[in-house]
N, C-alpha and C. Protein backbone atom coordinates (compact mmCIF):
# COMPACT_ATOMS: atom_id res chain seq x y z
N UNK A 1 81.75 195.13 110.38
CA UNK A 1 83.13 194.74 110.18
C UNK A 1 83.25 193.58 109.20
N UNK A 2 82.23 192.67 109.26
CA UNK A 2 82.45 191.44 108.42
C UNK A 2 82.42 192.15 106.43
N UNK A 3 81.72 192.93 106.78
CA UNK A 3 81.45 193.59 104.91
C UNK A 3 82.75 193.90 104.75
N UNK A 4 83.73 194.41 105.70
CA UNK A 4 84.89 194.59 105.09
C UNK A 4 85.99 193.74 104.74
N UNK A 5 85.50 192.19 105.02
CA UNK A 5 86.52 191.22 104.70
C UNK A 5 86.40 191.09 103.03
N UNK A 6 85.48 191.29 102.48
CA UNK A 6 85.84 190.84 100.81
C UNK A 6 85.76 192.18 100.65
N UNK A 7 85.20 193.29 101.19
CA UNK A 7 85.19 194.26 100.37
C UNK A 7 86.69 195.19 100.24
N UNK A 8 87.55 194.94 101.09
CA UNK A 8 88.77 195.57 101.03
C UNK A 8 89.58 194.77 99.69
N UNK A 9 89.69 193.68 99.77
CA UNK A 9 90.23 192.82 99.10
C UNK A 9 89.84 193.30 97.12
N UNK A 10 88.87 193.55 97.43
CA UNK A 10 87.76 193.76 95.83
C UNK A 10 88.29 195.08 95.70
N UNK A 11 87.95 196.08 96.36
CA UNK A 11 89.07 197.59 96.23
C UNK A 11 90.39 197.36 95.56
N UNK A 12 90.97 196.65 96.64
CA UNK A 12 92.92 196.62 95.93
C UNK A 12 92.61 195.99 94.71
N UNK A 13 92.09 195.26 94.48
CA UNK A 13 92.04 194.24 93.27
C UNK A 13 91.72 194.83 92.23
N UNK A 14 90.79 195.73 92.33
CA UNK A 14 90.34 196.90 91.05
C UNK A 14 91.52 197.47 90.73
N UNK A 15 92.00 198.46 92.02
CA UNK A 15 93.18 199.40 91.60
C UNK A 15 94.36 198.68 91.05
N UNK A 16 95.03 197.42 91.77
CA UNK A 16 96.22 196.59 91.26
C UNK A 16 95.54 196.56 89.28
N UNK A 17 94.39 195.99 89.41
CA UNK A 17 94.23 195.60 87.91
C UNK A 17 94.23 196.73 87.29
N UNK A 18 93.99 197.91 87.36
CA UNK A 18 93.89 199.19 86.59
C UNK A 18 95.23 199.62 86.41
N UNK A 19 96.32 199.37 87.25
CA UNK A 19 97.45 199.84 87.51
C UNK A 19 98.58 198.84 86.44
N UNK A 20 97.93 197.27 86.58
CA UNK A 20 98.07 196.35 85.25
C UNK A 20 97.80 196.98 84.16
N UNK A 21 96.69 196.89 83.76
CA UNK A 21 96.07 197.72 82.32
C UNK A 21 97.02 198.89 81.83
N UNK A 22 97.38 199.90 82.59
CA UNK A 22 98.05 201.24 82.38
C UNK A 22 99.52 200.50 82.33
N UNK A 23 100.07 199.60 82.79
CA UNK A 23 101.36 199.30 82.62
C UNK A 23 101.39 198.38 81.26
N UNK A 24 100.84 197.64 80.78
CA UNK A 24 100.90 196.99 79.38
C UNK A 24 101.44 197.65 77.94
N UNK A 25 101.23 198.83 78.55
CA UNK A 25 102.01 199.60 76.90
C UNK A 25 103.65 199.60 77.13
N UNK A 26 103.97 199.24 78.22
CA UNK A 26 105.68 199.46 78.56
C UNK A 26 105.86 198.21 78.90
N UNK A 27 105.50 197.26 79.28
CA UNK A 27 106.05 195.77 79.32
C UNK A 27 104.48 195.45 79.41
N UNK A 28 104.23 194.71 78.06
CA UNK A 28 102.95 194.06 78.03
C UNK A 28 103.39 192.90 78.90
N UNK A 29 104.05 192.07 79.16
CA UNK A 29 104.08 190.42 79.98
C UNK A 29 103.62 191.12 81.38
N UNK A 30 104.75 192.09 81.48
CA UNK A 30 104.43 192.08 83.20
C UNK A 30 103.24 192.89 84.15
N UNK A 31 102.63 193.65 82.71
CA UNK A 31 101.11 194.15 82.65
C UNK A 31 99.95 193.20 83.14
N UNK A 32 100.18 192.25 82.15
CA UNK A 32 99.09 190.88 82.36
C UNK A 32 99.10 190.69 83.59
N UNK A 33 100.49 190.16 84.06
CA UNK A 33 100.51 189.60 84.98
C UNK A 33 100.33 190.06 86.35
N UNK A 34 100.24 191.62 86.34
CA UNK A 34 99.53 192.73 87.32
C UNK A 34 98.12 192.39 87.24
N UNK A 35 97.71 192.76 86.14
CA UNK A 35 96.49 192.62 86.03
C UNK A 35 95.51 191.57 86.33
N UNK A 36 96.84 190.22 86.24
CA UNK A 36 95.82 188.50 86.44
C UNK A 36 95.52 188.85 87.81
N UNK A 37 96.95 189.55 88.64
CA UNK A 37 96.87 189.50 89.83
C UNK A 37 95.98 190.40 90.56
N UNK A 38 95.38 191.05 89.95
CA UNK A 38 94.34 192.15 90.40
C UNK A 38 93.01 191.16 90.02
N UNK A 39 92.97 191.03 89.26
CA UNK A 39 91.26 190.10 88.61
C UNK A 39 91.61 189.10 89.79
N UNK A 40 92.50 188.24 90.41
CA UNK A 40 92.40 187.35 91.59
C UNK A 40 92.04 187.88 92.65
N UNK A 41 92.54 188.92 93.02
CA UNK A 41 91.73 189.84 94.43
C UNK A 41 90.28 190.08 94.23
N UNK A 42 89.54 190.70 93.35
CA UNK A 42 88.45 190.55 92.61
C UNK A 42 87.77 189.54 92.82
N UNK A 43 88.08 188.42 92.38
CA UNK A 43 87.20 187.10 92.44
C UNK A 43 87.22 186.71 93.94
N UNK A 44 88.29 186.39 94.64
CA UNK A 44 88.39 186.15 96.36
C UNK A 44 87.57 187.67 97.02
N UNK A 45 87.66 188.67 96.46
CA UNK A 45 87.00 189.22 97.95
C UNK A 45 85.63 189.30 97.40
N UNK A 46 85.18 189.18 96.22
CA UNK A 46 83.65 189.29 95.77
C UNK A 46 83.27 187.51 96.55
N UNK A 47 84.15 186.28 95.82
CA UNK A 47 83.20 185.49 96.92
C UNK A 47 83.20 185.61 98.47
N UNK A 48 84.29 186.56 99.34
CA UNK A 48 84.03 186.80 100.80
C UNK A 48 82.56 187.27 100.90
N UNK A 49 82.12 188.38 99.69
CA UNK A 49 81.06 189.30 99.87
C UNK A 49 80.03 188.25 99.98
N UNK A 50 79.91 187.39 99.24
CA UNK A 50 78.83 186.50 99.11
C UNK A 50 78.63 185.75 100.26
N UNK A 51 79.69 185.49 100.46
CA UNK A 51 79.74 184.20 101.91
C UNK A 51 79.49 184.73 103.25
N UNK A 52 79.68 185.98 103.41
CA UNK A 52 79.71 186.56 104.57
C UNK A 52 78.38 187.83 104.33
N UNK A 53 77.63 187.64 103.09
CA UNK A 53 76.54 188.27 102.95
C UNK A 53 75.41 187.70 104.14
N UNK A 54 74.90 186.69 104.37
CA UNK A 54 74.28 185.76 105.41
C UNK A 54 74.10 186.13 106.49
């Protein structure tokens, strides 16, 4: 159960950011800003992975 605390988080975070990326050709601002918000899920559940690797 503990692998799934960063690893759920790192999932959404891929898809939100991919879902960023694909939206940038129709409003590049609010693309990015999908996308920052996906690369932040990313970074928080990869360091859960680490911390709760132990």
């Amino acid at each position: 159960m503990k692998a799934r605390e960063g690893l759920i988080p790192t999932v959404l975070g891929t898809v939100v950011t991919t879902t960023g990326i694909a939206v940038r050709r129709a409003a590049p601002a609010l693309g990015w800003g999908i996308a920052g918000f996906g690369l932040a899920h990313i970074v928080l559940g990869a360091i859960d992975l680490v911390q709760h690797r132990r």
